[in-house]
N, C-alpha and C. Protein backbone atom coordinates (compact mmCIF):
# COMPACT_ATOMS: atom_id res chain seq x y z
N UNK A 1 -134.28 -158.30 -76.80
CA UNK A 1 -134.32 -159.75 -76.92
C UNK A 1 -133.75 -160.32 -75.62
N UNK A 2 -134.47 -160.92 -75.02
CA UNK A 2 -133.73 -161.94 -73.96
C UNK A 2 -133.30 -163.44 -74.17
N UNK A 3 -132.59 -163.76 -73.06
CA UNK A 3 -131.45 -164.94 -73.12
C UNK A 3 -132.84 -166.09 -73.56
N UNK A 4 -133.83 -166.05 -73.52
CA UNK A 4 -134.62 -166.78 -73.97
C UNK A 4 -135.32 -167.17 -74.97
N UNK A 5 -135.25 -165.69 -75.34
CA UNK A 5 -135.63 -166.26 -76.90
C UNK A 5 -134.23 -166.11 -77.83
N UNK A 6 -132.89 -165.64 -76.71
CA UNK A 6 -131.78 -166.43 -77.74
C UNK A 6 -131.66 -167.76 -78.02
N UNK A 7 -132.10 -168.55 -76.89
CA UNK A 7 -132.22 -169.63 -76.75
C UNK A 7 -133.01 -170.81 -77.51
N UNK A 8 -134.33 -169.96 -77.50
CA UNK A 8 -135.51 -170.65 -78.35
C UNK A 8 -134.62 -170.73 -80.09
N UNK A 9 -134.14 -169.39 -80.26
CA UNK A 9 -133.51 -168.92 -82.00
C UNK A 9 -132.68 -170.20 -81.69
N UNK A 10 -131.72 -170.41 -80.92
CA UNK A 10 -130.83 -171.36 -81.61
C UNK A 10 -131.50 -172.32 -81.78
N UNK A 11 -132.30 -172.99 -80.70
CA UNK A 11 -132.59 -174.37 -81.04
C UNK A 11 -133.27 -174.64 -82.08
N UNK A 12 -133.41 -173.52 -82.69
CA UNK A 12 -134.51 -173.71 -83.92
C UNK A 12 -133.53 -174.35 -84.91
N UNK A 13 -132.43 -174.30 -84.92
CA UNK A 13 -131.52 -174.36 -86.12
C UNK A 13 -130.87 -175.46 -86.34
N UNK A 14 -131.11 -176.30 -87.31
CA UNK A 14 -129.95 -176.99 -88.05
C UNK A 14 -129.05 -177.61 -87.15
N UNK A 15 -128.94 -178.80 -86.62
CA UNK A 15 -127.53 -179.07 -85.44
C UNK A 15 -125.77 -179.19 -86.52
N UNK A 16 -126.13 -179.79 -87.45
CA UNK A 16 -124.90 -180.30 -88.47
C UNK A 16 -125.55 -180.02 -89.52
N UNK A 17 -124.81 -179.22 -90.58
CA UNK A 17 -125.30 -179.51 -92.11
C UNK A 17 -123.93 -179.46 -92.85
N UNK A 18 -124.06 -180.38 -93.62
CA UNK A 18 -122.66 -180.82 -94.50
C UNK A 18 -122.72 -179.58 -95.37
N UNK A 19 -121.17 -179.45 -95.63
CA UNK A 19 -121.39 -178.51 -96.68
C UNK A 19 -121.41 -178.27 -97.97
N UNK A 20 -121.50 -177.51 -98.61
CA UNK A 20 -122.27 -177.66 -100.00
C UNK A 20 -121.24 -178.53 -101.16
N UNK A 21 -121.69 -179.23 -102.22
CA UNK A 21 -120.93 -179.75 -102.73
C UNK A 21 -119.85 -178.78 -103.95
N UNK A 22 -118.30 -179.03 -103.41
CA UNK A 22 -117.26 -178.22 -103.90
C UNK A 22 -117.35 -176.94 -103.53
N UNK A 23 -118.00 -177.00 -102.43
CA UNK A 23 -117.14 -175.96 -101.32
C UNK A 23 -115.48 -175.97 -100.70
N UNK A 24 -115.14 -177.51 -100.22
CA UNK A 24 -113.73 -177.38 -99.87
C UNK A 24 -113.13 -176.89 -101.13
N UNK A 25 -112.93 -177.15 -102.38
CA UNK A 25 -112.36 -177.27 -103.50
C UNK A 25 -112.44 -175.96 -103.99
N UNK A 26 -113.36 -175.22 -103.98
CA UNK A 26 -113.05 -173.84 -104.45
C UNK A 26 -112.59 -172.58 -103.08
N UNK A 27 -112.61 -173.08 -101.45
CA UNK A 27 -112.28 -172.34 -100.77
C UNK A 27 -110.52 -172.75 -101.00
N UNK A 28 -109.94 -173.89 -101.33
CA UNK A 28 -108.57 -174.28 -101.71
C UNK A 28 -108.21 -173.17 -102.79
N UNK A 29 -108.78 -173.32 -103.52
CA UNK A 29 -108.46 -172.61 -104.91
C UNK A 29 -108.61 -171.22 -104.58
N UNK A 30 -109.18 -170.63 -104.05
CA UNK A 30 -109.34 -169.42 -103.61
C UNK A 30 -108.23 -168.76 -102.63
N UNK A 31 -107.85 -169.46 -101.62
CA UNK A 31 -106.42 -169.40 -100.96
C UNK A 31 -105.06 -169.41 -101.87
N UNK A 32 -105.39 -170.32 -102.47
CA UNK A 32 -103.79 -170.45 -103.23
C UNK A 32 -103.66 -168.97 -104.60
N UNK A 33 -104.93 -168.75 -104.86
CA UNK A 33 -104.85 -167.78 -105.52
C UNK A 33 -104.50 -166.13 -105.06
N UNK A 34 -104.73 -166.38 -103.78
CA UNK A 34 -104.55 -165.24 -103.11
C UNK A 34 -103.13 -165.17 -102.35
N UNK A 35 -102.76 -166.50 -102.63
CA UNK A 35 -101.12 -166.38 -101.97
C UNK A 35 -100.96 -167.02 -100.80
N UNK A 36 -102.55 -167.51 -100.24
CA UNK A 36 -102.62 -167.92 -98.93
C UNK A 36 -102.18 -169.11 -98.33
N UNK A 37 -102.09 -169.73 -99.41
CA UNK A 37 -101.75 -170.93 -99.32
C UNK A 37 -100.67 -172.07 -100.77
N UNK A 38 -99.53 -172.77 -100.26
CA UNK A 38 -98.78 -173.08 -101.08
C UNK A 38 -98.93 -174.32 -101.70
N UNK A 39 -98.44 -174.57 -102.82
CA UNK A 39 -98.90 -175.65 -103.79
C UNK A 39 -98.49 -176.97 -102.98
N UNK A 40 -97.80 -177.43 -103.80
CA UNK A 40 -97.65 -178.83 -102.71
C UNK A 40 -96.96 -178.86 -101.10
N UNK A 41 -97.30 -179.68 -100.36
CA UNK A 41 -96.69 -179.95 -99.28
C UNK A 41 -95.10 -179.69 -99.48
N UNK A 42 -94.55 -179.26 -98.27
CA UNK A 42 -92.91 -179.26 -98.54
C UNK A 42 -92.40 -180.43 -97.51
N UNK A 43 -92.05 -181.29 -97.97
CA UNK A 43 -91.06 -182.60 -97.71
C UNK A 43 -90.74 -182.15 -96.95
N UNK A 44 -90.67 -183.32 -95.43
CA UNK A 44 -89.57 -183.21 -94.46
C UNK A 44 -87.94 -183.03 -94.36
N UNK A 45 -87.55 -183.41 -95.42
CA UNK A 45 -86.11 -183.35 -95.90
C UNK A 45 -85.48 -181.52 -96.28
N UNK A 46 -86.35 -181.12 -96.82
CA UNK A 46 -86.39 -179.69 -96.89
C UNK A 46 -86.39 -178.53 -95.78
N UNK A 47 -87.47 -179.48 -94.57
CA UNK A 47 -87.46 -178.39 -93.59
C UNK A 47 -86.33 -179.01 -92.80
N UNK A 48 -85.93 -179.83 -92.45
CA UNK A 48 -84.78 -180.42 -91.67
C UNK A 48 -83.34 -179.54 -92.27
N UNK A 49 -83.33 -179.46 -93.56
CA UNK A 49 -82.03 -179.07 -94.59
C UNK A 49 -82.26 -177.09 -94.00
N UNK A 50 -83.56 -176.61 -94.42
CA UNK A 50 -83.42 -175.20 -93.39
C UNK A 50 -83.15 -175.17 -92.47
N UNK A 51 -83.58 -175.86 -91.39
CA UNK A 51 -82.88 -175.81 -90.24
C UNK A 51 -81.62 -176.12 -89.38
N UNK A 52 -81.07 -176.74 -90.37
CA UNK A 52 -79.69 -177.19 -90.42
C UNK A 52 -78.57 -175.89 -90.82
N UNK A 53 -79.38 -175.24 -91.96
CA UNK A 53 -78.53 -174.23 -92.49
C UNK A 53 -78.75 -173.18 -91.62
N UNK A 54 -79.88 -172.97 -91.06
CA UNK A 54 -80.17 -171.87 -90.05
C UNK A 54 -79.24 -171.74 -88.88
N UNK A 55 -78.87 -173.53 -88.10
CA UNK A 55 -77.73 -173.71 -86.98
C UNK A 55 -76.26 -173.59 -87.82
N UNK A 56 -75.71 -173.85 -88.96
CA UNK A 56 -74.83 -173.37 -89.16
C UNK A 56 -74.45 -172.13 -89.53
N UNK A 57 -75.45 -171.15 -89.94
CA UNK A 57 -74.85 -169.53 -89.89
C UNK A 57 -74.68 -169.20 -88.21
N UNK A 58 -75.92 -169.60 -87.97
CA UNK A 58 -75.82 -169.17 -85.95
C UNK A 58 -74.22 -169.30 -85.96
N UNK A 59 -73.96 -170.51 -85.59
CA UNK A 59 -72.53 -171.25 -85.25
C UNK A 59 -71.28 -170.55 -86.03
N UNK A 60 -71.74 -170.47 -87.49
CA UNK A 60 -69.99 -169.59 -87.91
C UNK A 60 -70.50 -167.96 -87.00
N UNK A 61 -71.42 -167.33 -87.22
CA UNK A 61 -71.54 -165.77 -86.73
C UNK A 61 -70.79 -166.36 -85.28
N UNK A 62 -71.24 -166.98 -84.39
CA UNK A 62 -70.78 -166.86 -82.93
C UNK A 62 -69.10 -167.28 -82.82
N UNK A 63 -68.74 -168.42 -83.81
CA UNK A 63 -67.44 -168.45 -83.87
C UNK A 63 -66.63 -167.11 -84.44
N UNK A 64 -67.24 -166.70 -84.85
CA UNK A 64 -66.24 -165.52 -86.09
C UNK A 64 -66.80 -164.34 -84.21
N UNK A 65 -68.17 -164.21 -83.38
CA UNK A 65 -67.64 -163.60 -82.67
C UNK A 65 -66.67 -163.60 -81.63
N UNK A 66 -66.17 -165.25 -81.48
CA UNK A 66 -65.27 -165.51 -80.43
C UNK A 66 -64.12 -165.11 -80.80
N UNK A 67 -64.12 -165.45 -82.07
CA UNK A 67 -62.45 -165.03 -82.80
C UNK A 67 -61.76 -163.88 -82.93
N UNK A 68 -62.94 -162.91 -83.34
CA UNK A 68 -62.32 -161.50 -83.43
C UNK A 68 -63.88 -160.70 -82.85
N UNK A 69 -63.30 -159.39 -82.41
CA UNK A 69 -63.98 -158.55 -81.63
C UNK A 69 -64.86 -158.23 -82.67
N UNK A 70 -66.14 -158.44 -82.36
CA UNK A 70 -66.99 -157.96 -83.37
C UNK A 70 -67.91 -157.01 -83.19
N UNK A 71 -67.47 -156.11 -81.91
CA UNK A 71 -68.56 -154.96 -81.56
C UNK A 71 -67.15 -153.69 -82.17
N UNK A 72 -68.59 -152.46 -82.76
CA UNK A 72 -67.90 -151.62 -83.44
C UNK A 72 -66.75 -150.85 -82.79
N UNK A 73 -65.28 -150.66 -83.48
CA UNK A 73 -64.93 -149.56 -82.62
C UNK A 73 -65.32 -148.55 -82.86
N UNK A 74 -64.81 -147.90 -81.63
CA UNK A 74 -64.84 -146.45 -81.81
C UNK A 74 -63.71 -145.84 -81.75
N UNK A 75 -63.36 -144.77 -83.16
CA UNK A 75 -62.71 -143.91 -83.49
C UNK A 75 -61.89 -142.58 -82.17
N UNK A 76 -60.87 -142.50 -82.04
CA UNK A 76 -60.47 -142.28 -80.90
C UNK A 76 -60.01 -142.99 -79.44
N UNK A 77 -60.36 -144.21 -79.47
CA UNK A 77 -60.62 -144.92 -77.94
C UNK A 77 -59.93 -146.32 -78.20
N UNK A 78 -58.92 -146.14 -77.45
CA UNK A 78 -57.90 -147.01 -77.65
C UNK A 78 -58.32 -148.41 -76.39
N UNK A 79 -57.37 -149.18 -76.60
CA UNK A 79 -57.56 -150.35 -75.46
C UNK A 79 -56.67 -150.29 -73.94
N UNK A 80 -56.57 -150.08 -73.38
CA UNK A 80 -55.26 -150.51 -72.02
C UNK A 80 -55.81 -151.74 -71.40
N UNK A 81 -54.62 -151.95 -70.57
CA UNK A 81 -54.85 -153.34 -69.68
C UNK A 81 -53.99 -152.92 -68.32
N UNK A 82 -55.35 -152.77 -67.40
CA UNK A 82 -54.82 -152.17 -65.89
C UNK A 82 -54.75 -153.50 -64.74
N UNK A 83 -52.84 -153.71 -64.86
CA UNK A 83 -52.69 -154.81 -63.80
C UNK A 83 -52.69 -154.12 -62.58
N UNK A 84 -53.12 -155.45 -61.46
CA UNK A 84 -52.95 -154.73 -60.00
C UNK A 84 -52.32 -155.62 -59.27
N UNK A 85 -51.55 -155.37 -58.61
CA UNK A 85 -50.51 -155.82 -57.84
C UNK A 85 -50.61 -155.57 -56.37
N UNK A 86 -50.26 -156.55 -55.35
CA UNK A 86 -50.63 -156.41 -54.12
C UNK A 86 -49.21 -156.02 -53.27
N UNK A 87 -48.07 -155.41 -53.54
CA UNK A 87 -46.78 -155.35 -53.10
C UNK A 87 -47.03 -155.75 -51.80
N UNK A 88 -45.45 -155.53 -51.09
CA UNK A 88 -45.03 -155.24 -49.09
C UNK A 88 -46.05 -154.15 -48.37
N UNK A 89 -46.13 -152.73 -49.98
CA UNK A 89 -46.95 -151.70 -49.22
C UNK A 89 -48.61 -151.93 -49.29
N UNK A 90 -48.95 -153.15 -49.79
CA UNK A 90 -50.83 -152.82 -49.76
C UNK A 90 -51.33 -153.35 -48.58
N UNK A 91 -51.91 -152.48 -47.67
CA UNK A 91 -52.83 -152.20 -46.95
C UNK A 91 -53.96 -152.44 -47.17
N UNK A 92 -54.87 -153.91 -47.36
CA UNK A 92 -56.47 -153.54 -47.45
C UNK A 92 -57.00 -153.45 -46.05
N UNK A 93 -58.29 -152.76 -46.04
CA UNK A 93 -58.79 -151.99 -44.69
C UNK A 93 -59.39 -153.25 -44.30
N UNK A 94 -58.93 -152.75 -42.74
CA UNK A 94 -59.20 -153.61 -41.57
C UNK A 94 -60.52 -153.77 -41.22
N UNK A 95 -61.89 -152.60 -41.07
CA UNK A 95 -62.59 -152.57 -40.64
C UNK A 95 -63.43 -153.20 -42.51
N UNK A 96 -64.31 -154.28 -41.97
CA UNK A 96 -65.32 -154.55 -43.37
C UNK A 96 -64.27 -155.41 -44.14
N UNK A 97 -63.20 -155.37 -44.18
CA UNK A 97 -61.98 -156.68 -44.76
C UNK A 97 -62.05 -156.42 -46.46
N UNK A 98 -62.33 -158.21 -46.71
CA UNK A 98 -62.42 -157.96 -48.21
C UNK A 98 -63.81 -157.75 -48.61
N UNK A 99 -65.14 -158.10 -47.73
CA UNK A 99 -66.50 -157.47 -48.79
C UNK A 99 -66.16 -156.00 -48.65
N UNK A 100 -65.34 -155.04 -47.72
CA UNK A 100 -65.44 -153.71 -48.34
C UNK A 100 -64.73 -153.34 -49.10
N UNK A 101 -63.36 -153.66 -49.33
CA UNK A 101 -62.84 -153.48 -50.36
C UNK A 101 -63.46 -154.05 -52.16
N UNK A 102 -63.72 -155.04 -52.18
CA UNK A 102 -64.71 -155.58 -53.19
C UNK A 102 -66.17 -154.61 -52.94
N UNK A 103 -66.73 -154.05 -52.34
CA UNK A 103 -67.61 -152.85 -52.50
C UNK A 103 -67.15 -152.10 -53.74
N UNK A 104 -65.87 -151.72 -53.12
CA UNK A 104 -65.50 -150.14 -53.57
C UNK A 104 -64.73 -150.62 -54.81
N UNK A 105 -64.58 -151.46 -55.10
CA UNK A 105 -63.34 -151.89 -56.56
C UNK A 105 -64.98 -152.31 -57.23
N UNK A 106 -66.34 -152.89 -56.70
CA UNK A 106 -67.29 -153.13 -57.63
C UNK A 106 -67.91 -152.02 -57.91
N UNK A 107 -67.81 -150.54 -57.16
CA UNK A 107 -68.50 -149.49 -57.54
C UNK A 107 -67.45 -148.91 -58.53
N UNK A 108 -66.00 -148.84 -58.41
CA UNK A 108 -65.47 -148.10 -59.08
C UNK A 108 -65.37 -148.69 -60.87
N UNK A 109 -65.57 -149.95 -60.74
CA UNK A 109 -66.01 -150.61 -61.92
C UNK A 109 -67.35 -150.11 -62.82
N UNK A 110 -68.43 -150.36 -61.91
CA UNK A 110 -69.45 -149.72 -62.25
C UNK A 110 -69.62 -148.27 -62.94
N UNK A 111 -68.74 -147.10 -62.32
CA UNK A 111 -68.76 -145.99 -63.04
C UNK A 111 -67.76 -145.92 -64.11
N UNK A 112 -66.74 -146.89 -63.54
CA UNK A 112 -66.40 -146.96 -65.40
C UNK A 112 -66.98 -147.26 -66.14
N UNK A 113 -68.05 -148.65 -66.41
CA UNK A 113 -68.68 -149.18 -67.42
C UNK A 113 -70.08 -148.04 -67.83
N UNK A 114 -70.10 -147.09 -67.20
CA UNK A 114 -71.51 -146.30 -67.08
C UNK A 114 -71.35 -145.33 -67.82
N UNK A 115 -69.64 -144.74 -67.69
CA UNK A 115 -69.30 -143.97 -68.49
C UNK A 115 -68.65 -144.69 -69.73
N UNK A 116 -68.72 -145.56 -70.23
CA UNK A 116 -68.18 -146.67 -70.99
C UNK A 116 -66.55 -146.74 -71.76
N UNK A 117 -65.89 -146.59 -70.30
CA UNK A 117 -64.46 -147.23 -70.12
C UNK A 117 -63.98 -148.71 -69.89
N UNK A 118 -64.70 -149.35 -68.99
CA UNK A 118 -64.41 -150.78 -68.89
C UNK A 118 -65.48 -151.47 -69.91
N UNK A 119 -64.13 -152.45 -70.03
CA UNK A 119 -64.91 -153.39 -70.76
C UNK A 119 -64.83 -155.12 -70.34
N UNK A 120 -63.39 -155.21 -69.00
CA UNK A 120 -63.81 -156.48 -68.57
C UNK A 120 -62.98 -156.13 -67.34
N UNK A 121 -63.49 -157.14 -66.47
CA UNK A 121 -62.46 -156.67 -64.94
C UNK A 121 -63.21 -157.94 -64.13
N UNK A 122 -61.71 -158.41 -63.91
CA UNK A 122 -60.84 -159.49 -62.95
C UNK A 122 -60.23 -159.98 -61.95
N UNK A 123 -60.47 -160.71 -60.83
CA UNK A 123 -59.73 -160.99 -60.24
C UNK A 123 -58.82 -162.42 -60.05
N UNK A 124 -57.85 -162.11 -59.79
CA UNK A 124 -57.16 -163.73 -60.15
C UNK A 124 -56.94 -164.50 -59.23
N UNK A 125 -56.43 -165.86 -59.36
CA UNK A 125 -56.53 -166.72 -58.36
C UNK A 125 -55.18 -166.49 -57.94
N UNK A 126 -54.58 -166.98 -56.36
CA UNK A 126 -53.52 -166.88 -56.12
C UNK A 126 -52.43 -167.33 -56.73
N UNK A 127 -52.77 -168.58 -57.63
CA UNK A 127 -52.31 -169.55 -58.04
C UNK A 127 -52.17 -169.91 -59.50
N UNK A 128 -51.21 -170.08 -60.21
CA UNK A 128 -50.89 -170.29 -61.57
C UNK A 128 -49.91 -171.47 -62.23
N UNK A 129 -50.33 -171.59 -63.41
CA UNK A 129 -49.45 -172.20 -63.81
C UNK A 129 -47.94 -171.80 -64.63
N UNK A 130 -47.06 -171.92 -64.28
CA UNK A 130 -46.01 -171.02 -65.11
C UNK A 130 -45.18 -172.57 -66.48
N UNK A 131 -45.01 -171.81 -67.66
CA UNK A 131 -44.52 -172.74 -68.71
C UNK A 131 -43.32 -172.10 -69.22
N UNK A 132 -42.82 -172.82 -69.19
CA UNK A 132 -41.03 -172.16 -69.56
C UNK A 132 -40.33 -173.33 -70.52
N UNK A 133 -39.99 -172.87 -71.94
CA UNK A 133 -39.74 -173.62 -73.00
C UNK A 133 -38.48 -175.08 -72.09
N UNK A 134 -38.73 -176.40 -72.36
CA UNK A 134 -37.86 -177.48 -71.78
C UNK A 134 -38.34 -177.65 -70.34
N UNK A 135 -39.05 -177.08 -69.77
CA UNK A 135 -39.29 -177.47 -68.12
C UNK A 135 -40.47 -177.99 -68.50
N UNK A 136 -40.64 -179.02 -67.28
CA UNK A 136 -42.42 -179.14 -67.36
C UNK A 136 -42.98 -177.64 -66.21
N UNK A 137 -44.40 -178.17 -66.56
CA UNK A 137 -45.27 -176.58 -66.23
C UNK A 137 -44.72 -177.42 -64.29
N UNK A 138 -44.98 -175.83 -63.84
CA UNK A 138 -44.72 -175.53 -62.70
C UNK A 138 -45.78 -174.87 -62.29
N UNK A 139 -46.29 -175.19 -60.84
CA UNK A 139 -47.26 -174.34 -59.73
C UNK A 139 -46.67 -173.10 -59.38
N UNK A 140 -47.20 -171.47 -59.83
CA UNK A 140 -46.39 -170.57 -58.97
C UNK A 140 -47.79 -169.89 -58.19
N UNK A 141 -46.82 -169.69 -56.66
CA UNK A 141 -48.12 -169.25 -55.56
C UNK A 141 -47.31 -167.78 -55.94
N UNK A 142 -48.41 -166.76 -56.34
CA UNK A 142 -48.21 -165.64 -55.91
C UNK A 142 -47.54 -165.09 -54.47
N UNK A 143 -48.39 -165.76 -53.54
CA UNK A 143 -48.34 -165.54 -52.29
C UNK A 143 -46.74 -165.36 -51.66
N UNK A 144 -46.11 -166.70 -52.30
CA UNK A 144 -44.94 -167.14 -52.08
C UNK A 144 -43.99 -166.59 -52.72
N UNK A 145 -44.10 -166.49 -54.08
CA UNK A 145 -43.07 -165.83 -55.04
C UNK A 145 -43.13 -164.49 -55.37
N UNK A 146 -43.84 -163.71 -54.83
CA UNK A 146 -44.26 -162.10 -55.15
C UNK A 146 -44.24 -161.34 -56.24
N UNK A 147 -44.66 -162.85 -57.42
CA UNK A 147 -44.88 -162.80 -58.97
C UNK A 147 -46.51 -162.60 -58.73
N UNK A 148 -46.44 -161.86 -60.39
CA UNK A 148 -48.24 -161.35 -60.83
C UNK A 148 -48.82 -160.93 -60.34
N UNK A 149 -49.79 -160.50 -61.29
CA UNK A 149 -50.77 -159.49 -60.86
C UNK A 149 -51.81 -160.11 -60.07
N UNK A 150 -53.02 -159.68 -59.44
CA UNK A 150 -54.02 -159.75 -58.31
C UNK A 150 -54.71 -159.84 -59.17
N UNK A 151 -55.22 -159.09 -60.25
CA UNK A 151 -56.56 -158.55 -60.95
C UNK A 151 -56.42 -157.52 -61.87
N UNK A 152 -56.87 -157.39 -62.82
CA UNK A 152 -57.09 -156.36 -64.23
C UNK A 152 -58.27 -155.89 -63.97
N UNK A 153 -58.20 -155.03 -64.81
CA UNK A 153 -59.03 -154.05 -66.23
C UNK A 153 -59.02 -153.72 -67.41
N UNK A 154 -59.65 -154.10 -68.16
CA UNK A 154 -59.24 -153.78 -69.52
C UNK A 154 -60.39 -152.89 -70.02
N UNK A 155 -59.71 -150.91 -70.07
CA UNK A 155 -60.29 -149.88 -70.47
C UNK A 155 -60.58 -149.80 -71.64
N UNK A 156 -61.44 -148.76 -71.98
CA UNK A 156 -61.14 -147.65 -73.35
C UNK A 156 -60.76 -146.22 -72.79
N UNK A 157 -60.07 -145.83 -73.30
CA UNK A 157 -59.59 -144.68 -73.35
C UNK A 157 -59.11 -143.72 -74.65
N UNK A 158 -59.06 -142.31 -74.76
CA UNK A 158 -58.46 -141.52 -75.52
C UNK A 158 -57.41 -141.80 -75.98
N UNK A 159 -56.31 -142.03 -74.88
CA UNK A 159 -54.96 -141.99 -75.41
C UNK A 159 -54.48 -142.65 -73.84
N UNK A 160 -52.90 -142.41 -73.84
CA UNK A 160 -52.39 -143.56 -72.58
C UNK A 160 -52.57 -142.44 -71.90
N UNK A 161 -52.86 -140.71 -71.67
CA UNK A 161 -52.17 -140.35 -70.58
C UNK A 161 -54.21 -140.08 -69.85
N UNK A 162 -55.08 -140.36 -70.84
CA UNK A 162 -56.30 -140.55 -70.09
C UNK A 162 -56.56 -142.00 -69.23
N UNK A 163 -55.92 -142.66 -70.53
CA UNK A 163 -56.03 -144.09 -69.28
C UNK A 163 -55.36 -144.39 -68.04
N UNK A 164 -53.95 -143.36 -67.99
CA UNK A 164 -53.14 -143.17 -66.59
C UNK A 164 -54.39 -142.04 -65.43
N UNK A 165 -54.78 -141.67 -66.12
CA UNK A 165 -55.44 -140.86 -65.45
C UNK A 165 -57.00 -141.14 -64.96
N UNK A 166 -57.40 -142.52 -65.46
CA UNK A 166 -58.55 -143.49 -65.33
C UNK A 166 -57.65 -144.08 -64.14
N UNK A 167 -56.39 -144.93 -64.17
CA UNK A 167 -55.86 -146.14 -63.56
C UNK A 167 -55.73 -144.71 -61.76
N UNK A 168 -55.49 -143.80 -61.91
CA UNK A 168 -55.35 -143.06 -60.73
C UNK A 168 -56.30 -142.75 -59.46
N UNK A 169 -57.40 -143.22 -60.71
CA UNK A 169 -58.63 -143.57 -59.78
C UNK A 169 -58.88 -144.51 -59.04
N UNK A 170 -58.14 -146.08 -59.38
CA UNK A 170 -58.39 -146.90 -58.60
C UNK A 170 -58.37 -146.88 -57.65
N UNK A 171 -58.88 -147.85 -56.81
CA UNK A 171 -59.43 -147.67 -55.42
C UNK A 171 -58.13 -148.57 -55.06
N UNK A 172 -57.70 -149.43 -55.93
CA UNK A 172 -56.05 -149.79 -55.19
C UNK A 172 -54.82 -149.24 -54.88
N UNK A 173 -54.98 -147.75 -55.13
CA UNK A 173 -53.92 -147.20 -55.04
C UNK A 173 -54.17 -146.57 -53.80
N UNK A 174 -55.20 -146.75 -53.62
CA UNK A 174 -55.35 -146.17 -51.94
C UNK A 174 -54.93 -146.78 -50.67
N UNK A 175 -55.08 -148.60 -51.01
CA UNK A 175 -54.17 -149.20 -49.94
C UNK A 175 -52.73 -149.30 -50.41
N UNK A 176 -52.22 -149.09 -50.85
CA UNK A 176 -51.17 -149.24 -51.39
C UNK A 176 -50.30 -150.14 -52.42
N UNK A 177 -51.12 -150.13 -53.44
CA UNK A 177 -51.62 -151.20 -54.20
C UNK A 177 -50.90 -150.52 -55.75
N UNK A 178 -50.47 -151.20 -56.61
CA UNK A 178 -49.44 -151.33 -57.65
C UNK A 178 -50.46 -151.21 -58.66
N UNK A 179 -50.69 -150.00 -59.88
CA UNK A 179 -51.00 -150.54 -61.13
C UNK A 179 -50.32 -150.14 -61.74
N UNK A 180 -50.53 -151.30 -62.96
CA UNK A 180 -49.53 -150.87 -64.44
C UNK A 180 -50.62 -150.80 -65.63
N UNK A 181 -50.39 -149.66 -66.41
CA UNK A 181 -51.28 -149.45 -67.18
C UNK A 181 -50.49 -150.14 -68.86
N UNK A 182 -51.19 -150.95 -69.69
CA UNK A 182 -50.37 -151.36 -71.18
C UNK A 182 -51.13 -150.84 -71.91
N UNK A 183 -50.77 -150.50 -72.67
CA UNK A 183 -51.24 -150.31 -74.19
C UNK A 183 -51.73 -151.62 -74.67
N UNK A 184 -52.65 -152.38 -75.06
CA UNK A 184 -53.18 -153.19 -75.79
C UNK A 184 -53.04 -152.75 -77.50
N UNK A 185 -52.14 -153.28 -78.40
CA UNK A 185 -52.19 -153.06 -79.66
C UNK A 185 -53.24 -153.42 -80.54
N UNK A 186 -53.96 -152.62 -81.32
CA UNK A 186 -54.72 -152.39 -82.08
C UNK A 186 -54.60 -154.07 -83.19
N UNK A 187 -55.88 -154.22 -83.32
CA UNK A 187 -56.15 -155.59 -83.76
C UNK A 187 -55.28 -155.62 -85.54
């Protein structure tokens, strides 16, 4: 058959023909019987009221995850919190400054999280606020007062003498750089 006498076939046909009488009415009835379709319209008030209830589970689940840790633990693997401290003795390297040192503290991060020890890591600003019960809050410059830490980690580990033995790895102990490893107490 060619495109021509497809052509001729259609035009032969019918342009509009209404359709048969109580056709819509039994293809309705035929849907709803099959499940396909639901009885009356559902009110705008109804779908507004689902979707309302839908944003308030969202909203308590994400609050209840801000509140408490809601990824599983794991059995064995405790928490630490690795401060770093910049003493008289830290040395960061001269050649490459701070993008190489931030290299090597972002790779050594990296193979912690790969082997899945870290779980957050920080660096802090020079600058804080200190609150001491009856004073008003006070500006303390690290810089100046040779208070606080530089930057954290907060591991998983076995026990404290794996997480001393994680913190030995840092790449800050190579310029001469202070960590303290805590125990984080169990929730």
């Amino acid at each position: 058959m060619t495109d021509d006498d497809v052509a001729k076939a259609l035009s032969g046909l019918p342009r509009e023909a209404p359709p048969p009488p109580g056709a819509e009415a039994q293809t309705l009835a035929a849907l709803r019987l099959a499940g396909l379709l639901g009885g009356r319209p559902r009110r705008w008030w109804s779908v507004i009221g689902g979707v309302l209830a839908i944003a308030a589970s969202l909203l308590a689940g994400l609050w209840l995850g801000i509140r408490h840790d809601v990824r599983p633990s794991t059995p064995g693997r405790e928490k630490f919190l690795l401060l770093l401290y910049e003493d008289a003795g830290y040395q960061p390297p001269l050649a490459g400054g701070r993008e190489k040192r931030v290299a090597e503290y972002d790779a050594w991060a990296h193979a912690l999280a790969q082997s899945g020890h870290l779980t957050v890591a920080e660096a802090l600003s020079s600058e804080a606020t200190d609150l001491r019960p009856g004073l008003p809050p006070a500006r303390l410059d690290r810089a100046a007062s040779g208070e606080g830490p530089d930057g954290f980690f907060v591991i998983l580990a076995g026990d404290e003498a794996s997480a001393v033995a994680i913190a030995k790895t840092c790449p800050h102990l190579h310029y001469g750089g202070r960590v303290r490893v805590w125990p984080i107490l169990p929730d």
